[in-house]
C-alpha atoms as a PDB file:
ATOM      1  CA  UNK A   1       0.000   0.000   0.000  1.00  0.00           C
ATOM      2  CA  UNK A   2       0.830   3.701  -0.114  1.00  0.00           C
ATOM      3  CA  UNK A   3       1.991   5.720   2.365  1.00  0.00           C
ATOM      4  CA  UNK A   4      -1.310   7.502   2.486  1.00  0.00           C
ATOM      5  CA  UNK A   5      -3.113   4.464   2.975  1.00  0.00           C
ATOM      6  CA  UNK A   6      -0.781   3.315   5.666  1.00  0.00           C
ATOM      7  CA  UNK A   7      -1.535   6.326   7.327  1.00  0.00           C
ATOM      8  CA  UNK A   8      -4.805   6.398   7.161  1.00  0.00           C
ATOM      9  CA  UNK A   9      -5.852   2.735   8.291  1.00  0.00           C
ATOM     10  CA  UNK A  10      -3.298   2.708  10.692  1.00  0.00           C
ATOM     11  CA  UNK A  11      -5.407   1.946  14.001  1.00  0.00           C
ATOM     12  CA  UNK A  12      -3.991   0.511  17.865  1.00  0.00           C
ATOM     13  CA  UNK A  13      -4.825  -2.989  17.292  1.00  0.00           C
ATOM     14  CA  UNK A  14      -6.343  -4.684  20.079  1.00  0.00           C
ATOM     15  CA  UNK A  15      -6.392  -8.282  19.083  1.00  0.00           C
ATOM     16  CA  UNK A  16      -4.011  -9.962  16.733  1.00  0.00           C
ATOM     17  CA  UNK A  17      -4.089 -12.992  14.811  1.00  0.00           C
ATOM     18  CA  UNK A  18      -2.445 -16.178  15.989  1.00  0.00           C
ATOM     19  CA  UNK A  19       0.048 -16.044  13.174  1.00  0.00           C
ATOM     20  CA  UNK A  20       3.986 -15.081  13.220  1.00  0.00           C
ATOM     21  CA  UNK A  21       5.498 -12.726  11.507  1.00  0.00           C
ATOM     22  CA  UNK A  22       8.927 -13.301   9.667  1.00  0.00           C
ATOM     23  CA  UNK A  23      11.792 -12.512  11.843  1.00  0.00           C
ATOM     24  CA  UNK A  24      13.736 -11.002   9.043  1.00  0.00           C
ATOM     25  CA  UNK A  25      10.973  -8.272   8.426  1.00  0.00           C
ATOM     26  CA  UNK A  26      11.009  -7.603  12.038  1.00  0.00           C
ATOM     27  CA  UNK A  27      14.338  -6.452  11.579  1.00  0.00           C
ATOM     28  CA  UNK A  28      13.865  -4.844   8.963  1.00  0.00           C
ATOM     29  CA  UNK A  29      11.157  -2.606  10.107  1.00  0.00           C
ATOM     30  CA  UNK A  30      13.306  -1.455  13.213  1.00  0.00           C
ATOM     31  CA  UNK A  31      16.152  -0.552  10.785  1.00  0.00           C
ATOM     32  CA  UNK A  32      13.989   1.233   8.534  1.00  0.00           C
ATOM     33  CA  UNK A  33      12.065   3.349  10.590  1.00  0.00           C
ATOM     34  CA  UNK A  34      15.561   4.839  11.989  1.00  0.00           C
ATOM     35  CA  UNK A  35      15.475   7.355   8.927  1.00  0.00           C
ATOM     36  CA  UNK A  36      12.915   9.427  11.213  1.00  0.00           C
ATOM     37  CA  UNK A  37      13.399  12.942  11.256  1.00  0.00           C
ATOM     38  CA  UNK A  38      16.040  13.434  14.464  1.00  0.00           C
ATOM     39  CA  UNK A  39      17.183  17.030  15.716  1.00  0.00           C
ATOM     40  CA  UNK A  40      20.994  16.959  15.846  1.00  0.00           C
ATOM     41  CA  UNK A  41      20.588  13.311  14.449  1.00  0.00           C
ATOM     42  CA  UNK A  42      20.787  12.209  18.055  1.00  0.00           C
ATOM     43  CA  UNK A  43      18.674   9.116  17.252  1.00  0.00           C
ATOM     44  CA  UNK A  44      17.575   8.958  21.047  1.00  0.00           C
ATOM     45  CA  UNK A  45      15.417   5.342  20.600  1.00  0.00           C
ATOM     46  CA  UNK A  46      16.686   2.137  21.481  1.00  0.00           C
ATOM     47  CA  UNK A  47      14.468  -0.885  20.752  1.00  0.00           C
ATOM     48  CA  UNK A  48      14.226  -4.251  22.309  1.00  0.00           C
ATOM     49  CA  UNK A  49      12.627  -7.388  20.367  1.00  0.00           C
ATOM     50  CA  UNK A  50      10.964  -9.535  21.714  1.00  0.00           C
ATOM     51  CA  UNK A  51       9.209 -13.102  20.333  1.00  0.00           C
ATOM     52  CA  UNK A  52       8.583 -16.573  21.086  1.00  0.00           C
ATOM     53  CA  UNK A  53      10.033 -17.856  24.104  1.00  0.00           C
ATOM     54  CA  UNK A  54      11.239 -14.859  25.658  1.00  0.00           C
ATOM     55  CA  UNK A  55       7.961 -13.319  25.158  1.00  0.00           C
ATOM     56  CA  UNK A  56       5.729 -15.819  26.801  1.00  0.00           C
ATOM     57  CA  UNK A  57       8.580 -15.977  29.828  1.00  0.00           C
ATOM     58  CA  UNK A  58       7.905 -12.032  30.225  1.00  0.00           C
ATOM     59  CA  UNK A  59       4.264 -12.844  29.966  1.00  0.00           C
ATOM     60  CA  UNK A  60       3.962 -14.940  32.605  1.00  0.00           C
ATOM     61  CA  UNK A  61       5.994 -13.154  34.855  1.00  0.00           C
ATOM     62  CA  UNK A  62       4.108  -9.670  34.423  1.00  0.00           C
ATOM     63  CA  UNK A  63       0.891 -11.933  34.549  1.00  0.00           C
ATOM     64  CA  UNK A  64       1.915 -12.729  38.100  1.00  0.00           C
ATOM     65  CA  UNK A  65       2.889  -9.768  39.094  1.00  0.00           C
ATOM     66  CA  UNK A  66      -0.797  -8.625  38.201  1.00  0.00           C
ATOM     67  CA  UNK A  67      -2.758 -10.855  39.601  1.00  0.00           C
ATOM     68  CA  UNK A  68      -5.210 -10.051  42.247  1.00  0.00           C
ATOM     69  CA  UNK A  69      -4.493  -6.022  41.781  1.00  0.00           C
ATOM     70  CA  UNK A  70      -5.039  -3.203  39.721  1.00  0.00           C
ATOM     71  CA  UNK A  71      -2.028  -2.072  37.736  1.00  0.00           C
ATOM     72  CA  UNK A  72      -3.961   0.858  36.377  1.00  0.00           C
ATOM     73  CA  UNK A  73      -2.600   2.444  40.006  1.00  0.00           C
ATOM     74  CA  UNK A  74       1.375   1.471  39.800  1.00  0.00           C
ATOM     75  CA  UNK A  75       3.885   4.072  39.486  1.00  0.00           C
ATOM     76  CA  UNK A  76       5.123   4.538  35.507  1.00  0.00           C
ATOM     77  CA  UNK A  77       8.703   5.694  34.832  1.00  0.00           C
ATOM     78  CA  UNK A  78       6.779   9.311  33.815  1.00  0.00           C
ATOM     79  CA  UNK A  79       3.042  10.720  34.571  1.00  0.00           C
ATOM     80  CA  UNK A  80       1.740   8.991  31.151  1.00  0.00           C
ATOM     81  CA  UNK A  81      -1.388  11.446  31.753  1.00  0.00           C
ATOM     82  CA  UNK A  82      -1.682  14.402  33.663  1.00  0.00           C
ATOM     83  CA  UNK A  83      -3.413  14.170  37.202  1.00  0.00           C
ATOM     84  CA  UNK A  84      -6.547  16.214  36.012  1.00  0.00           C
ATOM     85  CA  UNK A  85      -7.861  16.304  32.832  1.00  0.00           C
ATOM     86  CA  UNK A  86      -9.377  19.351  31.133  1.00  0.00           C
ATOM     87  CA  UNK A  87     -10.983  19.897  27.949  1.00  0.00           C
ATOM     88  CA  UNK A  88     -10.912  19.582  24.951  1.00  0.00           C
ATOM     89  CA  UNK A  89      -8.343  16.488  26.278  1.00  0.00           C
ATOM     90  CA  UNK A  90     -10.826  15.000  28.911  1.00  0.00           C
ATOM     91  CA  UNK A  91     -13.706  14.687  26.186  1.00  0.00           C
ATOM     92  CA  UNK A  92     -11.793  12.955  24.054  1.00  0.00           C
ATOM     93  CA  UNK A  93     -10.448  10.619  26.222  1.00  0.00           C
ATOM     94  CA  UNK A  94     -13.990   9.655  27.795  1.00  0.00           C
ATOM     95  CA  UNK A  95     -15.297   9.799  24.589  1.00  0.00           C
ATOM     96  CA  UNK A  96     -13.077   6.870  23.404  1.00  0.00           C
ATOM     97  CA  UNK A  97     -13.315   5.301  26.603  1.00  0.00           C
ATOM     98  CA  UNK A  98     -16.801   4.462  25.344  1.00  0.00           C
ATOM     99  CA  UNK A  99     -16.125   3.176  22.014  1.00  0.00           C
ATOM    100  CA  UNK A 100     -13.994   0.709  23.239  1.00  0.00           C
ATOM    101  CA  UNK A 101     -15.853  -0.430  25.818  1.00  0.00           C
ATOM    102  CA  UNK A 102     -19.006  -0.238  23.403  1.00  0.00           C
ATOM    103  CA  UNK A 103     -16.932  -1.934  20.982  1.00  0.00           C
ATOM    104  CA  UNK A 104     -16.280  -4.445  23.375  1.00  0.00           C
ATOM    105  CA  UNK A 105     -19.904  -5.480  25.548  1.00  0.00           C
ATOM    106  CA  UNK A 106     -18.623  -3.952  28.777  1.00  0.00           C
ATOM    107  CA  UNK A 107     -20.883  -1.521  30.420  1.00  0.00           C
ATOM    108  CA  UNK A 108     -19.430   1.443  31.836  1.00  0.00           C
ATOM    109  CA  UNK A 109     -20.207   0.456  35.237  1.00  0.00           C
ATOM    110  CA  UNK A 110     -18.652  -2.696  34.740  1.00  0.00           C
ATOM    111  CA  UNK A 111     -15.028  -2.161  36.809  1.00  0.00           C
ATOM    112  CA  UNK A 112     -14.066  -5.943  36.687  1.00  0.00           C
ATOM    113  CA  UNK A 113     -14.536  -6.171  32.823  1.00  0.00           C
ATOM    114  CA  UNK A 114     -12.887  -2.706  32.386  1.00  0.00           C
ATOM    115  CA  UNK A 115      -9.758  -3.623  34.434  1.00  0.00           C
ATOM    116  CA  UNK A 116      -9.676  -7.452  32.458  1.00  0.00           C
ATOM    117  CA  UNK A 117      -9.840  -5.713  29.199  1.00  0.00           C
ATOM    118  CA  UNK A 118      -6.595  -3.379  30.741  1.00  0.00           C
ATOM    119  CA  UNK A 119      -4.742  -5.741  31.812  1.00  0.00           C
ATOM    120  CA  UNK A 120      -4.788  -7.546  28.263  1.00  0.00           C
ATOM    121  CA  UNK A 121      -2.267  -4.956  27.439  1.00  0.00           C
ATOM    122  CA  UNK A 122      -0.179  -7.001  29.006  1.00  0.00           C
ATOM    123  CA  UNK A 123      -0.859 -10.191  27.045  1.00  0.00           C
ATOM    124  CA  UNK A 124       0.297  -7.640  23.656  1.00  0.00           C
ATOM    125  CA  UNK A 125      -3.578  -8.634  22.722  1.00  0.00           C
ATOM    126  CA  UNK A 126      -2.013 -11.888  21.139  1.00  0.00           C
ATOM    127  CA  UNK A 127       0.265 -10.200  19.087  1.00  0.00           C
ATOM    128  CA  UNK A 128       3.560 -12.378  18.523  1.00  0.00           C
ATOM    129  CA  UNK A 129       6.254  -9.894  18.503  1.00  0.00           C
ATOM    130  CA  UNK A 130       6.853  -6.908  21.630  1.00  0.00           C
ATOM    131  CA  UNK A 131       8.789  -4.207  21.138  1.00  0.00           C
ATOM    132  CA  UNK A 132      10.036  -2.025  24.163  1.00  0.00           C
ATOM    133  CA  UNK A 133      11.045   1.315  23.236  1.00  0.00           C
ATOM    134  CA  UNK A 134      13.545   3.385  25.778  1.00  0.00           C
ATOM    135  CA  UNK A 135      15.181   7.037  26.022  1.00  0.00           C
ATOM    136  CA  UNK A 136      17.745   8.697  27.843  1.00  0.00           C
ATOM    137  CA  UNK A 137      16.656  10.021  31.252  1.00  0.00           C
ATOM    138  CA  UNK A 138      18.772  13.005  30.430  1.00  0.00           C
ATOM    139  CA  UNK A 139      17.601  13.836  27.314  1.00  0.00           C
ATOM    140  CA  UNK A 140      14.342  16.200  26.656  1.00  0.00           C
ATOM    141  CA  UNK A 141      11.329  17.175  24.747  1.00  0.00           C
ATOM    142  CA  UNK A 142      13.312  17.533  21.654  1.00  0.00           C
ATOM    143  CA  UNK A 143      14.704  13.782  21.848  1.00  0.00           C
ATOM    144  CA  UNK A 144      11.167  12.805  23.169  1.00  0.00           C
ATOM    145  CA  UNK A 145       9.592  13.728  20.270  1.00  0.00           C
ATOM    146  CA  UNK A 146      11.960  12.345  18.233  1.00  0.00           C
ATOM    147  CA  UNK A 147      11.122   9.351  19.932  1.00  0.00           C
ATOM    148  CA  UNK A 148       7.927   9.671  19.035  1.00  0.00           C
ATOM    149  CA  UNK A 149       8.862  10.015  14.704  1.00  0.00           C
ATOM    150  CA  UNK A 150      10.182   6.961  15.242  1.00  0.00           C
ATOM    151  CA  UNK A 151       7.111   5.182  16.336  1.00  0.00           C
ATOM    152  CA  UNK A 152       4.830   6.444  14.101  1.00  0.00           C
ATOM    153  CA  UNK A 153       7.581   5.525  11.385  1.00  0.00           C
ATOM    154  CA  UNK A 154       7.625   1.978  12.692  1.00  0.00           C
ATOM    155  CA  UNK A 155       3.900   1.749  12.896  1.00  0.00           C
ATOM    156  CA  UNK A 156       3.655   3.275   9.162  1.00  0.00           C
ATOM    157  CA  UNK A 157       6.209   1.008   7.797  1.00  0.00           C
ATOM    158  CA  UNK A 158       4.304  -2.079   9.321  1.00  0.00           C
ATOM    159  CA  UNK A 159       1.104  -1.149   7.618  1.00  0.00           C
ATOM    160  CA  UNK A 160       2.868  -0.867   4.516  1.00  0.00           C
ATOM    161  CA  UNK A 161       3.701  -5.058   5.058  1.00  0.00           C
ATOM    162  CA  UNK A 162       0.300  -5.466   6.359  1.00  0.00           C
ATOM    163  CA  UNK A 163       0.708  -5.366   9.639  1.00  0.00           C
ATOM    164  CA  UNK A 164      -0.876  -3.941  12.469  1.00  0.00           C
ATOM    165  CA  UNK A 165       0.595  -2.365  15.402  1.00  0.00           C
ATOM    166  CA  UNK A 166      -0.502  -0.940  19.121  1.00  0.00           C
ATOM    167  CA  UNK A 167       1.623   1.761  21.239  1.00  0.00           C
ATOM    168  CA  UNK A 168       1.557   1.114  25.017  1.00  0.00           C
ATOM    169  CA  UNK A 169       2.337   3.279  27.264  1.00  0.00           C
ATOM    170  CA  UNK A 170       0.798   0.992  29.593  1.00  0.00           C
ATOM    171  CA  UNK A 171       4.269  -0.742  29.714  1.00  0.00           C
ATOM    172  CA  UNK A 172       6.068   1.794  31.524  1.00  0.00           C
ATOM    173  CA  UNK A 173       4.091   1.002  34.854  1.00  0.00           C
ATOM    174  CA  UNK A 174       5.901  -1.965  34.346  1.00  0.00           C
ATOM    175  CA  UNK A 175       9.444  -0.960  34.142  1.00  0.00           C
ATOM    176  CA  UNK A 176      10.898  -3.083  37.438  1.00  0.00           C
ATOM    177  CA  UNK A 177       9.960  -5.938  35.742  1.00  0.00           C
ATOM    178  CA  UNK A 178      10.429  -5.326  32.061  1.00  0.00           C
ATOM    179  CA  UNK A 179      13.969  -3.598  32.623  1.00  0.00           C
ATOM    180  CA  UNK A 180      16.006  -6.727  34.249  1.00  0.00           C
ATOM    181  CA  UNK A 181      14.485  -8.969  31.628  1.00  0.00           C
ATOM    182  CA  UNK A 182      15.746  -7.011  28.607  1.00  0.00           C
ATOM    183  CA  UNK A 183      19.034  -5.580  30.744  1.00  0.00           C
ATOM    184  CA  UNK A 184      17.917  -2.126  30.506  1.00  0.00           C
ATOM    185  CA  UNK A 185      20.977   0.131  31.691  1.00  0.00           C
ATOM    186  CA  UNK A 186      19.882   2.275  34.642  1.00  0.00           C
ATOM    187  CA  UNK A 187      20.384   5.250  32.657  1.00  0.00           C
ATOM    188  CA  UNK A 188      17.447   4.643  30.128  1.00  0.00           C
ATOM    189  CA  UNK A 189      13.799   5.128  31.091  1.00  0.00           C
ATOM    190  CA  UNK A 190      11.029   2.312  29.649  1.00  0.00           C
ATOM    191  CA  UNK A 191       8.932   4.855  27.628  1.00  0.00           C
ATOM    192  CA  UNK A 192       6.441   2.074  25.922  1.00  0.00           C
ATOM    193  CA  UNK A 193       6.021  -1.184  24.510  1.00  0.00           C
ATOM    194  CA  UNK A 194       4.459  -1.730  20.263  1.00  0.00           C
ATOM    195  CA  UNK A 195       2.693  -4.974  20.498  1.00  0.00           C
ATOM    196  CA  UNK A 196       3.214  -6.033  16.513  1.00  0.00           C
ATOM    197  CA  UNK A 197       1.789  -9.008  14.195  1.00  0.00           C
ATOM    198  CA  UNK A 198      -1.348  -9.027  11.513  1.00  0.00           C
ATOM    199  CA  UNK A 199      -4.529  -7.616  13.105  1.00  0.00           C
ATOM    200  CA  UNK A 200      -7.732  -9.459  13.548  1.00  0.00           C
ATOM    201  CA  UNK A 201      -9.973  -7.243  11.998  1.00  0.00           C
ATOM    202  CA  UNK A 202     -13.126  -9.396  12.678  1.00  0.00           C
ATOM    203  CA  UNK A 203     -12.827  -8.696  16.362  1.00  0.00           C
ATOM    204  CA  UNK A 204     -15.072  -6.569  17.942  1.00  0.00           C
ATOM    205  CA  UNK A 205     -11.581  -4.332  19.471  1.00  0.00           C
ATOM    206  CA  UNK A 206     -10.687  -3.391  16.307  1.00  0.00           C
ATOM    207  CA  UNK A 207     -14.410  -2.553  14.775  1.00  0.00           C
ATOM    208  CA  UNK A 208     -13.705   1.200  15.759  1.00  0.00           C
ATOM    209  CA  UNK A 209     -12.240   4.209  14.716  1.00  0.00           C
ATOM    210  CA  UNK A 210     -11.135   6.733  16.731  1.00  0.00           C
ATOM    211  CA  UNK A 211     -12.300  10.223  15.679  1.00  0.00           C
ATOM    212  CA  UNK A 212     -10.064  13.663  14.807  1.00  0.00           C
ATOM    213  CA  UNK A 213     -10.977  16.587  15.913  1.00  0.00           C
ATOM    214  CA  UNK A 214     -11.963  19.326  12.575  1.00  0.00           C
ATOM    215  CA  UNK A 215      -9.010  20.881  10.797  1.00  0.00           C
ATOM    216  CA  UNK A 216     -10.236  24.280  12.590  1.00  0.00           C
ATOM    217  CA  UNK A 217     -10.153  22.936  15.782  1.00  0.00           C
ATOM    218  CA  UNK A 218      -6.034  22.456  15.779  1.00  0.00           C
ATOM    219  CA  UNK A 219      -4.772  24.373  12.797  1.00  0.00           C
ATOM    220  CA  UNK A 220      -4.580  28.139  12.070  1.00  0.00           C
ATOM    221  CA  UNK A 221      -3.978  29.493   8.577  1.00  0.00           C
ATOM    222  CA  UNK A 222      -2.687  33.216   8.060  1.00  0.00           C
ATOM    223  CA  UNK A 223      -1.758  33.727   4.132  1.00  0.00           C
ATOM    224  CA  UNK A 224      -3.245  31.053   2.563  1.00  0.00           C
ATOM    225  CA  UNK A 225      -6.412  33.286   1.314  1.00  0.00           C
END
């Protein structure tokens, strides 16, 4: 496909197939999305891949770790939201709180079927291949959202092969167990995990679409008349 197209259906995928994905286009996806735009070419991602074995090892582990508490309330490596939400930013997030639970069966009252559906984050919703994405701790909101070209590059790239991807911030509430697994160095912080295979498009997670807000809303035009 195009890289309009890839944009456009790219989606978080919340259930993926039961089918692998060739380790030599993993690779090759990592590598490629490295041609991000980077201030100072400082390149301030580094990537660990996960699959088979090692992946089910971490999965059990976090599953444990889980169990019988609500992760929603551990400490991530960095406030992934801000304490209180205002608008438009609170709308938006309530408002998709509601498709996907919609999507999904669960009533909004429902807090044991809202926290199982969370906590499938950290089952990569099936997906076969985890990638944990770190940064710096010294380095700032330049390098961050450098770090951020990179995943969208990644996730664009994958769509062009078909694939489907989800960004998790969700991961960095588990960073004590995630960063002796992978030998994280002390110095970098666990900014996310990109759960990564070929989405199931027939399940009821992925029969959504997230809406934009209007071009007017976040853009301002002066000379274009």
């Amino acid at each position: 496909m195009d890289v309009f197209q890839a944009v456009d259906s790219r989606i978080s995928c919340r259930w993926f197939l039961d089918r692998p994905v060739d380790p030599a286009l993993v690779r090759d996806l990592i590598a490629r999305a490295a041609r991000a735009a980077s201030g100072g070419n400082l390149q301030p991602w580094r990537v660990y891949a996960l699959t088979g074995a090692p992946l089910a090892a971490l999965k059990r582990q976090v599953g444990e770790a889980i169990a019988g508490h609500d992760p929603r309330h551990d400490d991530a490596e960095y406030p992934i939201y801000p304490k209180t939400m205002w608008e438009p930013y609170k709308t938006r997030r309530e408002e998709h709180g509601v498709q996907l639970y919609g999507a999904l069966g669960i009533d909004r009252g429902d807090a044991a079927g809202r926290l199982e559906q969370y906590k499938r984050n950290f089952e990569f919703f099936n997906a076969p291949v985890a990638l944990f994405v770190t940064i710096d701790r010294n380095l700032g909101p330049g390098q961050w959202a450098d770090l951020g070209g990179y995943l969208h590059a990644l996730m664009f790239l994958a769509r062009g092969h078909g694939l489907d991807t989800c960004p998790q911030e969700s991961w960095a509430r588990m960073h004590r167990i995630v960063g002796p697994f992978v030998n994280v160095p002390p110095e970098q912080m666990l900014f996310c995990a990109v759960a990564l295979g070929y989405g199931d498009h027939m399940h009821p997670a992925n029969s959504f679409r997230s809406p934009r807000a209007e071009l007017g809303e976040f853009c301002t035009f002066l000379g274009f008349e």
